[in-house]
Structure formats: structure tokens, C-alpha cells
PDB file of N, CA and C in Angstrom:
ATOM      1  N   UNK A   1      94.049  90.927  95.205  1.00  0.00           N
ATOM      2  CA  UNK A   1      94.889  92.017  94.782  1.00  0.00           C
ATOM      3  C   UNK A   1      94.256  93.319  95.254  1.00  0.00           C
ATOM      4  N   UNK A   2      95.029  93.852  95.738  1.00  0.00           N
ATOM      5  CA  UNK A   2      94.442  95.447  95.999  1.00  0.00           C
ATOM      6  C   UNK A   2      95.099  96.364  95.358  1.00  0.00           C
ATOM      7  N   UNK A   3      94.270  97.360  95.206  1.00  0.00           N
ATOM      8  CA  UNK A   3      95.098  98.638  94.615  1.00  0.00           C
ATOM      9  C   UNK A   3      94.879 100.001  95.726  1.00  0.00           C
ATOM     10  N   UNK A   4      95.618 100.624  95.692  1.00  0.00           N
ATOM     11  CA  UNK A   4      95.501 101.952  96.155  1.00  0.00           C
ATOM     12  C   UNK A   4      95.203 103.363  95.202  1.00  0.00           C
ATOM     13  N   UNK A   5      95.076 103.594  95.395  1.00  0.00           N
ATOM     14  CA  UNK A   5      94.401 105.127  94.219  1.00  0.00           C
ATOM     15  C   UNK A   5      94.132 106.340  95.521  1.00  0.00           C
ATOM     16  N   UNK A   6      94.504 107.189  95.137  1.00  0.00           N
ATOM     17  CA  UNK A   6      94.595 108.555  96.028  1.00  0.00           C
ATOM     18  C   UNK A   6      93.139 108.580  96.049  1.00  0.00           C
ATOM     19  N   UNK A   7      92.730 109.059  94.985  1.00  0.00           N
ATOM     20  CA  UNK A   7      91.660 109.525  94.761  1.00  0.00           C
ATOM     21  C   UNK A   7      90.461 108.961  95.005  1.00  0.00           C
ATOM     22  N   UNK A   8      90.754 107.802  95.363  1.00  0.00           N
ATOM     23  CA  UNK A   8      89.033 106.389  95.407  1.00  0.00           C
ATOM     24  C   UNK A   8      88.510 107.210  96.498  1.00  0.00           C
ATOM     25  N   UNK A   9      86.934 107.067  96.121  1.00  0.00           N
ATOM     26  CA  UNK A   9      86.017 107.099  96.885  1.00  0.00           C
ATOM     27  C   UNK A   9      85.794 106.227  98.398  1.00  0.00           C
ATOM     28  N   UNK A  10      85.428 106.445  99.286  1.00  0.00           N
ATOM     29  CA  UNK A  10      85.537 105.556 100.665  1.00  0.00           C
ATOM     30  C   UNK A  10      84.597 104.206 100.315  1.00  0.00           C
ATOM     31  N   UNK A  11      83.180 104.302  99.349  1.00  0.00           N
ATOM     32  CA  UNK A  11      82.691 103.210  99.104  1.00  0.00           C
ATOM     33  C   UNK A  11      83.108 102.529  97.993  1.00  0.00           C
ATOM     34  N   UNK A  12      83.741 103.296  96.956  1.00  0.00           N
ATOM     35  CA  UNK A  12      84.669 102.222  95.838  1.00  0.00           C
ATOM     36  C   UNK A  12      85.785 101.706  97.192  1.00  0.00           C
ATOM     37  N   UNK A  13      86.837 102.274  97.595  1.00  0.00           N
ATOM     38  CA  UNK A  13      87.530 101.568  98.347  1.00  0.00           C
ATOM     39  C   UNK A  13      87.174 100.193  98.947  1.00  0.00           C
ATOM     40  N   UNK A  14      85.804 100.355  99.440  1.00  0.00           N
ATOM     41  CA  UNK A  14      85.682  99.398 100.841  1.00  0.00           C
ATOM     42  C   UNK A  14      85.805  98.551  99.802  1.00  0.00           C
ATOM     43  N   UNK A  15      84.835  98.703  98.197  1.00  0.00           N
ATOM     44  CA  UNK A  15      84.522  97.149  97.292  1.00  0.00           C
ATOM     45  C   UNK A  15      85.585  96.630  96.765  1.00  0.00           C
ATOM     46  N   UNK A  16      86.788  97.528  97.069  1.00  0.00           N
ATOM     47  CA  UNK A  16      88.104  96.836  96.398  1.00  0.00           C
ATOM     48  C   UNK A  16      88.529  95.968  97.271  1.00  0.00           C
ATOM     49  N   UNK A  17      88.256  96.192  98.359  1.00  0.00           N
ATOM     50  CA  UNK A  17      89.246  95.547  99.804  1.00  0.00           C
ATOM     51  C   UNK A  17      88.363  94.768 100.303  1.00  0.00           C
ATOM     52  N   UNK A  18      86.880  94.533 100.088  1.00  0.00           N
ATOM     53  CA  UNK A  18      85.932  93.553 100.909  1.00  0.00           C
ATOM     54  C   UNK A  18      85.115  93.174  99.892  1.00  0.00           C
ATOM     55  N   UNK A  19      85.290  91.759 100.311  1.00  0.00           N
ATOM     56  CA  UNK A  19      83.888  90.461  99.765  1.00  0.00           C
ATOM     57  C   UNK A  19      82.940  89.848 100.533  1.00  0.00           C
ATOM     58  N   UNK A  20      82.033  89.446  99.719  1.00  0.00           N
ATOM     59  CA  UNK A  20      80.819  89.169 100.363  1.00  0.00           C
ATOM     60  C   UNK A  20      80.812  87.563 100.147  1.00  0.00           C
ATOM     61  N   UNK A  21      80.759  86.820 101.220  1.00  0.00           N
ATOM     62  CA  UNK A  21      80.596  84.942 100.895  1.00  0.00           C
ATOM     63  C   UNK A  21      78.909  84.990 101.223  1.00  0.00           C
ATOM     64  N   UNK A  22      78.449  84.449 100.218  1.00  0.00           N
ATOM     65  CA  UNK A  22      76.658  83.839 100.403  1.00  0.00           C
ATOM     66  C   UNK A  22      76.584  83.293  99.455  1.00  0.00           C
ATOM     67  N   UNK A  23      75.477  82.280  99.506  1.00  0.00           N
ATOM     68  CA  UNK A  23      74.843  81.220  98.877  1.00  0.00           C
ATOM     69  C   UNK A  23      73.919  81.576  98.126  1.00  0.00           C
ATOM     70  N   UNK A  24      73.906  80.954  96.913  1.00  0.00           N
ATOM     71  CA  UNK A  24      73.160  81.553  95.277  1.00  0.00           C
ATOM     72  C   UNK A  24      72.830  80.209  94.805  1.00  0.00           C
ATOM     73  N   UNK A  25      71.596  80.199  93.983  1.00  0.00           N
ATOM     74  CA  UNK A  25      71.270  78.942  93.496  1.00  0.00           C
ATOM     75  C   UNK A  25      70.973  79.000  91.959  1.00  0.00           C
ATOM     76  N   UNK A  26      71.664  78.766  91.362  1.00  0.00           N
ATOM     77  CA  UNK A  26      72.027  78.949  89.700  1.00  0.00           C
ATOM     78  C   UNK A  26      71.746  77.829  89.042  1.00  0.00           C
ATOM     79  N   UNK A  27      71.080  78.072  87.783  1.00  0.00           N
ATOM     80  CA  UNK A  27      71.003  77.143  87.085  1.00  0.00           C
ATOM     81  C   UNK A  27      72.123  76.549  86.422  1.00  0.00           C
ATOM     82  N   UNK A  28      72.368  75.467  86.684  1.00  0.00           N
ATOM     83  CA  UNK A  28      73.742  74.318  86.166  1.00  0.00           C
ATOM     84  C   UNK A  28      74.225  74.925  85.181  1.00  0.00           C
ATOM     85  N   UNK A  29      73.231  74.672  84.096  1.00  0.00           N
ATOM     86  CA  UNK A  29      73.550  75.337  82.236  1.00  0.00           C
ATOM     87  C   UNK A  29      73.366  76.905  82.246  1.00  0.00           C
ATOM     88  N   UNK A  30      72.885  77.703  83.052  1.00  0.00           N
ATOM     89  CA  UNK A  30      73.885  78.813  82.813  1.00  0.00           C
ATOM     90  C   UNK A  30      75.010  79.056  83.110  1.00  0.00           C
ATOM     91  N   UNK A  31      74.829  78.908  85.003  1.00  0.00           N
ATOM     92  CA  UNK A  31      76.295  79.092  84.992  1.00  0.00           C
ATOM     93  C   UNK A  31      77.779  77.925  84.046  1.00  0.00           C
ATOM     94  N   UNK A  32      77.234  77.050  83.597  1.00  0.00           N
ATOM     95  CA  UNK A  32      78.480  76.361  82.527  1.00  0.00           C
ATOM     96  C   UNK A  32      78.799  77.437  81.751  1.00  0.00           C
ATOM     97  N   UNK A  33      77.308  78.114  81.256  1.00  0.00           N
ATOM     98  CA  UNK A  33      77.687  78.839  79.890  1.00  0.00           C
ATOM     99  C   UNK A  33      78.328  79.988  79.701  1.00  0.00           C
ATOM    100  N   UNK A  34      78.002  80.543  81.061  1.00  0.00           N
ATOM    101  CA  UNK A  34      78.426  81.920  81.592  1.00  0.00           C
ATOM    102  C   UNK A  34      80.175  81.447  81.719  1.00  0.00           C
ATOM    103  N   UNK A  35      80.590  80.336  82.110  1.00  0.00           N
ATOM    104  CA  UNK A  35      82.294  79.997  82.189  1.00  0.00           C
ATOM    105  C   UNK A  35      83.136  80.133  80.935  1.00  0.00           C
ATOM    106  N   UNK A  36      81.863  79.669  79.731  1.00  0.00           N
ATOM    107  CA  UNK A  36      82.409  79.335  78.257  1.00  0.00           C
ATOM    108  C   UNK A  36      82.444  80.503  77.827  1.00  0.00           C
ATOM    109  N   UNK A  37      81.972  81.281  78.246  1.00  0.00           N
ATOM    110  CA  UNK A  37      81.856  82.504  77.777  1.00  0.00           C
ATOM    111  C   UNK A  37      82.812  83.917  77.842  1.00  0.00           C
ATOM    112  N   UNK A  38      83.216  83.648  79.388  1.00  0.00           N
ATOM    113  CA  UNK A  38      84.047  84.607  80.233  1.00  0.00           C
ATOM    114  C   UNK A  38      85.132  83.830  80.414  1.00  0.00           C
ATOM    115  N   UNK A  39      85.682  82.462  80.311  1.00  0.00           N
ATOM    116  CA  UNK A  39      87.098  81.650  79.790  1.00  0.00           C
ATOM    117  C   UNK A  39      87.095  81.574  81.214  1.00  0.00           C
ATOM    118  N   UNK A  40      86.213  81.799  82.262  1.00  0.00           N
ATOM    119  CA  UNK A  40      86.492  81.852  83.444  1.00  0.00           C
ATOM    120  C   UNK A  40      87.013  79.981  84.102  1.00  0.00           C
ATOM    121  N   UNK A  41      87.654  80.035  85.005  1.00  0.00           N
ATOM    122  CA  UNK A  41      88.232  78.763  85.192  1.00  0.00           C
ATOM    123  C   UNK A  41      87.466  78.219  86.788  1.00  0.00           C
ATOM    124  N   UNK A  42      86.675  79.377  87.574  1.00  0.00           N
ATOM    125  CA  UNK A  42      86.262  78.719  88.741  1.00  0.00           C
ATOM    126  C   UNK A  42      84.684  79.461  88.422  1.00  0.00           C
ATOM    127  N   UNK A  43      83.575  78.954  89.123  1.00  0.00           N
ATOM    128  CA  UNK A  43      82.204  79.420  89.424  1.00  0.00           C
ATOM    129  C   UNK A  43      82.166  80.649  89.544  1.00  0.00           C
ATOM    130  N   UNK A  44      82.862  80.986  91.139  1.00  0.00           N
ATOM    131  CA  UNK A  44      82.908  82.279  91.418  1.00  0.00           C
ATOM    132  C   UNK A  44      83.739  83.200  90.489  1.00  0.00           C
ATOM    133  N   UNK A  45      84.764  83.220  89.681  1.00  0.00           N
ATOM    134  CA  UNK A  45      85.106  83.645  89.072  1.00  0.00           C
ATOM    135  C   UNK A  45      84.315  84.214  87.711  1.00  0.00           C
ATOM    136  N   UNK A  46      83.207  83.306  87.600  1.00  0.00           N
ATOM    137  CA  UNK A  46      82.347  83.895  86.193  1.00  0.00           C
ATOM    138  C   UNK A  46      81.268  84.334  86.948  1.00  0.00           C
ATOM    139  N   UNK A  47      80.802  83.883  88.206  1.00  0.00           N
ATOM    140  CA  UNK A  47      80.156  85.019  88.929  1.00  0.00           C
ATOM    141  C   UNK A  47      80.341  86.781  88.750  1.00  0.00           C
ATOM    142  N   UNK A  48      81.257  86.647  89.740  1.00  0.00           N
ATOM    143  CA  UNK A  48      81.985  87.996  89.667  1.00  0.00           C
ATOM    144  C   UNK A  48      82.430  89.259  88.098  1.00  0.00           C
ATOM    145  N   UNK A  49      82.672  87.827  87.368  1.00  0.00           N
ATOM    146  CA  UNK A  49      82.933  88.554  86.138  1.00  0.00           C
ATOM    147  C   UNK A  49      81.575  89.080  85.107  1.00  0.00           C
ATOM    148  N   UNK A  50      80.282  88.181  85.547  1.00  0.00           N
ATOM    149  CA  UNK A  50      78.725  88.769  84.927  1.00  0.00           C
ATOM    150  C   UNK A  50      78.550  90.004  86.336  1.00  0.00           C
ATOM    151  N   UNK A  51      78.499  90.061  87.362  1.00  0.00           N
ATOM    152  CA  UNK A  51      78.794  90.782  88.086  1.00  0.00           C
ATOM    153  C   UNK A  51      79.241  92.379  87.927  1.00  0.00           C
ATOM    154  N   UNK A  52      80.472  92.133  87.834  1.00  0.00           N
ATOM    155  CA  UNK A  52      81.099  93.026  87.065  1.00  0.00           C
ATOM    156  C   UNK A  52      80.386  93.828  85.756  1.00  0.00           C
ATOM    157  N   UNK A  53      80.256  93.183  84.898  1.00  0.00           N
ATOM    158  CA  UNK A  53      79.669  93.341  83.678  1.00  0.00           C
ATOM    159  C   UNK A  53      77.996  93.987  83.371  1.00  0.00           C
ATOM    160  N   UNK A  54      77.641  93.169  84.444  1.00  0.00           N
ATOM    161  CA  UNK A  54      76.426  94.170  84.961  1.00  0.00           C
ATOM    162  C   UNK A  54      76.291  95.506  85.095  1.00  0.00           C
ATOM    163  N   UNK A  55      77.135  95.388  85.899  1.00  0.00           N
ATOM    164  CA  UNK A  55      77.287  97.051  86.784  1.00  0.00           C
ATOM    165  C   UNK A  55      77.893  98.172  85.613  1.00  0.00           C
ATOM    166  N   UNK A  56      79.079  97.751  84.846  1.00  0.00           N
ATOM    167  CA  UNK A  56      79.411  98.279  83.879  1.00  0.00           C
ATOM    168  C   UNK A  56      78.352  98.560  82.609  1.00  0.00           C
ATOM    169  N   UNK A  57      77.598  97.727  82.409  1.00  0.00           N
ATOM    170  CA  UNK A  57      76.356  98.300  81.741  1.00  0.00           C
ATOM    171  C   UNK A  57      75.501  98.581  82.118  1.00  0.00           C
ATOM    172  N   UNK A  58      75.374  99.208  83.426  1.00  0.00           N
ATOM    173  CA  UNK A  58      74.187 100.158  83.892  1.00  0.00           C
ATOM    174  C   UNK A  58      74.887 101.539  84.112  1.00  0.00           C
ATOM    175  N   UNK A  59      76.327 101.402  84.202  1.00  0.00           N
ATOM    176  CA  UNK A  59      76.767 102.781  84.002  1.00  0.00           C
ATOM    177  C   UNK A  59      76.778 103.518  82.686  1.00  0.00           C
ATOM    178  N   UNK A  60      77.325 102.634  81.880  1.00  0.00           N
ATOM    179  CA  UNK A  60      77.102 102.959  80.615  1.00  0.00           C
ATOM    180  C   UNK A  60      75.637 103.566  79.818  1.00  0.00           C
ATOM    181  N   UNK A  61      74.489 102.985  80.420  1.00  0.00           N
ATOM    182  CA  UNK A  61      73.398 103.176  80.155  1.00  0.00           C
ATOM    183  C   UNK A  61      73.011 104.748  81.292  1.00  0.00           C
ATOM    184  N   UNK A  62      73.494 104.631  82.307  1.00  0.00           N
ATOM    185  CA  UNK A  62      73.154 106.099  82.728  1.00  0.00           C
ATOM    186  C   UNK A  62      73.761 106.794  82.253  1.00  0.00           C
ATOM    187  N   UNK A  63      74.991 106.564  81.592  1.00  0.00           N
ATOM    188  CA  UNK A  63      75.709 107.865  80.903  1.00  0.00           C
ATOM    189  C   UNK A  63      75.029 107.970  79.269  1.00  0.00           C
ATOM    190  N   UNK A  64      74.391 106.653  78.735  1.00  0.00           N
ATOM    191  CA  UNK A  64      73.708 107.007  77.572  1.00  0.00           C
ATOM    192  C   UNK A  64      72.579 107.934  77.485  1.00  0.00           C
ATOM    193  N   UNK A  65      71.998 108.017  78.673  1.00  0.00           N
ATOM    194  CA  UNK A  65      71.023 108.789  79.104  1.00  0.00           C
ATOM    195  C   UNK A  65      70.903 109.994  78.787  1.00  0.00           C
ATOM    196  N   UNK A  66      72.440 110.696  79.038  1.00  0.00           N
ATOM    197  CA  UNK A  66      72.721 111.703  79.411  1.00  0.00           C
ATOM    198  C   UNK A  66      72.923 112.308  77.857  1.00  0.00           C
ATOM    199  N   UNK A  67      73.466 111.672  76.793  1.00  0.00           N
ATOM    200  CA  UNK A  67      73.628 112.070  75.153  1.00  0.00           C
ATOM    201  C   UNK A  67      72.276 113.018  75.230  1.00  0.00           C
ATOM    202  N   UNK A  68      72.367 113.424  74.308  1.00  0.00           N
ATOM    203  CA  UNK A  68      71.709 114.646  72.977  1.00  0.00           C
ATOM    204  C   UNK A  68      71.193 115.617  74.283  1.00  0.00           C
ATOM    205  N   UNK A  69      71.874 115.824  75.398  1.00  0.00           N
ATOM    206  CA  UNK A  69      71.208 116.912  76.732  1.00  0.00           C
ATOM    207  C   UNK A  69      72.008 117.974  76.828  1.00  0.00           C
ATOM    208  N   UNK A  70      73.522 117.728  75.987  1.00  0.00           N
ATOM    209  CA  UNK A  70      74.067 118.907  75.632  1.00  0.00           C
ATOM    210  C   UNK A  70      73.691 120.052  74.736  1.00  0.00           C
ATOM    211  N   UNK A  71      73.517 121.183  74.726  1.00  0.00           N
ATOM    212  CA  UNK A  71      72.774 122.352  74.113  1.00  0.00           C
ATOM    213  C   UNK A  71      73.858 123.057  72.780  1.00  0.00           C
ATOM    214  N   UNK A  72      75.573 122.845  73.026  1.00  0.00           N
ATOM    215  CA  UNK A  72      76.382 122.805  72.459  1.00  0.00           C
ATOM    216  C   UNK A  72      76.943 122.050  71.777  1.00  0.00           C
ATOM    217  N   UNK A  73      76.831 120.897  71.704  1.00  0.00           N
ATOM    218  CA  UNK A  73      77.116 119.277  70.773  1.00  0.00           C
ATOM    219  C   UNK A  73      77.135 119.724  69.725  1.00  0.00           C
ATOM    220  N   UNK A  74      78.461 119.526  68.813  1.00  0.00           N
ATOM    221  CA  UNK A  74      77.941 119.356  67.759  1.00  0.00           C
ATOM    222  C   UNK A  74      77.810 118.295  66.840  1.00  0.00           C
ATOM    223  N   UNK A  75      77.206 118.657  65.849  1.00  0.00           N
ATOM    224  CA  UNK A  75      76.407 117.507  65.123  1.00  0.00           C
ATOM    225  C   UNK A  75      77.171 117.121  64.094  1.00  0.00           C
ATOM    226  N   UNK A  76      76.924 115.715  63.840  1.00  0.00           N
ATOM    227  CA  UNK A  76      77.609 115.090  62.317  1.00  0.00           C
ATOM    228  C   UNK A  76      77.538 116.080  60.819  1.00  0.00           C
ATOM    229  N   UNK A  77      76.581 116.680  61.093  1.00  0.00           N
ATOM    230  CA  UNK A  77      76.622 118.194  59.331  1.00  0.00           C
ATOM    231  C   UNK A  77      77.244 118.750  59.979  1.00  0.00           C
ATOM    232  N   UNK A  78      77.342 119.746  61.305  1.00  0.00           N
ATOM    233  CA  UNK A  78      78.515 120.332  61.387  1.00  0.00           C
ATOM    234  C   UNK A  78      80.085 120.257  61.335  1.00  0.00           C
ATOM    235  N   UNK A  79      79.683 119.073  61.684  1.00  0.00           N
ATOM    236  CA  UNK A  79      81.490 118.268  61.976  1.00  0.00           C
ATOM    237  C   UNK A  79      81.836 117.870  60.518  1.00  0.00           C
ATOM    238  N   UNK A  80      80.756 117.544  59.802  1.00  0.00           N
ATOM    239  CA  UNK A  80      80.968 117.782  58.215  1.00  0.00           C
ATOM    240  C   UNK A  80      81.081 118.927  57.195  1.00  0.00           C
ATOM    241  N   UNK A  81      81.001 119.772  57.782  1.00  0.00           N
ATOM    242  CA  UNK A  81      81.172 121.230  57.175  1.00  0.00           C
ATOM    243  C   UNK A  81      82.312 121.692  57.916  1.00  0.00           C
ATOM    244  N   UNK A  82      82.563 121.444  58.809  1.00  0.00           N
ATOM    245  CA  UNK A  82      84.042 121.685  59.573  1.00  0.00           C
ATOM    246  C   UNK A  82      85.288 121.130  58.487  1.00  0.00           C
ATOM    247  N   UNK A  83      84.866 119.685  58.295  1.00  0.00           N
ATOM    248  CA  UNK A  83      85.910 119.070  57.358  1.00  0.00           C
ATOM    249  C   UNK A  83      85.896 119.585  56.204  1.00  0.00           C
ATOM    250  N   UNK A  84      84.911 120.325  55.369  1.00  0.00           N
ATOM    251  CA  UNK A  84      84.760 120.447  53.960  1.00  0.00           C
ATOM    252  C   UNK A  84      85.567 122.043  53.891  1.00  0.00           C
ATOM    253  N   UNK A  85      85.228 122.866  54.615  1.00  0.00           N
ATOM    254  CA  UNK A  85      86.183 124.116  55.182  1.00  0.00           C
ATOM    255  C   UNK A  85      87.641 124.426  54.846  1.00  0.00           C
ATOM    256  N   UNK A  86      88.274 123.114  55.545  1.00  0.00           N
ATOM    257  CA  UNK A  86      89.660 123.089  55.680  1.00  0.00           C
ATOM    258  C   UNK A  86      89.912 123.219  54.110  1.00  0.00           C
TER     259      UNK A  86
END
């Protein structure tokens, strides 16, 4: 399936539109478990989907990074004195 998006980047693009075939050597009982897990129905399919999932939690974690670096945030007592106000 492809998608188009105006806006994609030239290297998000290429990863929407191109795959990589190579040889991986996995342990039997993970990858089973990794299938039971992700309801996935082929190998490569729960590949791709820890894959996926990876990458999504290393973004997440660089954007956790980034919390309490705002100088303006405000805080749970403020946002609680905001409510008590009204």
C-alpha cells in the first residue's frame, strides 16, 4: 500500500515505497511469541510490526527528553489554582 502525503519528507517517502529483503536469524520462541503478541499472521509481518514499534519508542523517548525544558510550562499547582479561580 502506498500513500502519498504532500508534505513527506524525501527519506520518509523512499521508506514508504521501498523494502529491504535480508536474512535474520531469530530465535524460534521469540519470534512465535512476538506473532502471539502482535496477532500477526506471517514472520515478516511481526517482524516489521516489533520494527515498527521500535522506532516509535525511540521517538517517543527523544521527545520525553525534551519535557520539563520548557521555561513556561505550567505546572499541576498552577493548573490547580487556575481551576479553583473559576
Amino acid at each position: 500500500m502506498k500513500f502519498r502525503i504532500k508534505h513527506i519528507e524525501k527519506e520518509s517517502e523512499m521508506a514508504i515505497c521501498r523494502s529491504m529483503k535480508t536474512t535474520i536469524d531469530l530465535p524460534e520462541s521469540e519470534l512465535a511469541e512476538a506473532m502471539l503478541h502482535t496477532k500477526a499472521k506471517t514472520k515478516t509481518e511481526a517482524v516489521n510490526m516489533a520494527v515498527a514499534e521500535y522506532n516509535r519508542r525511540q521517538r517517543l523517548a527523544k521527545l520525553a527528553d525534551k519535557m520539563g525544558t520548557f521555561k513556561d510550562m505550567m505546572t499541576r499547582t498552577d493548573l490547580k489554582k487556575m481551576r479553583e479561580a473559576r
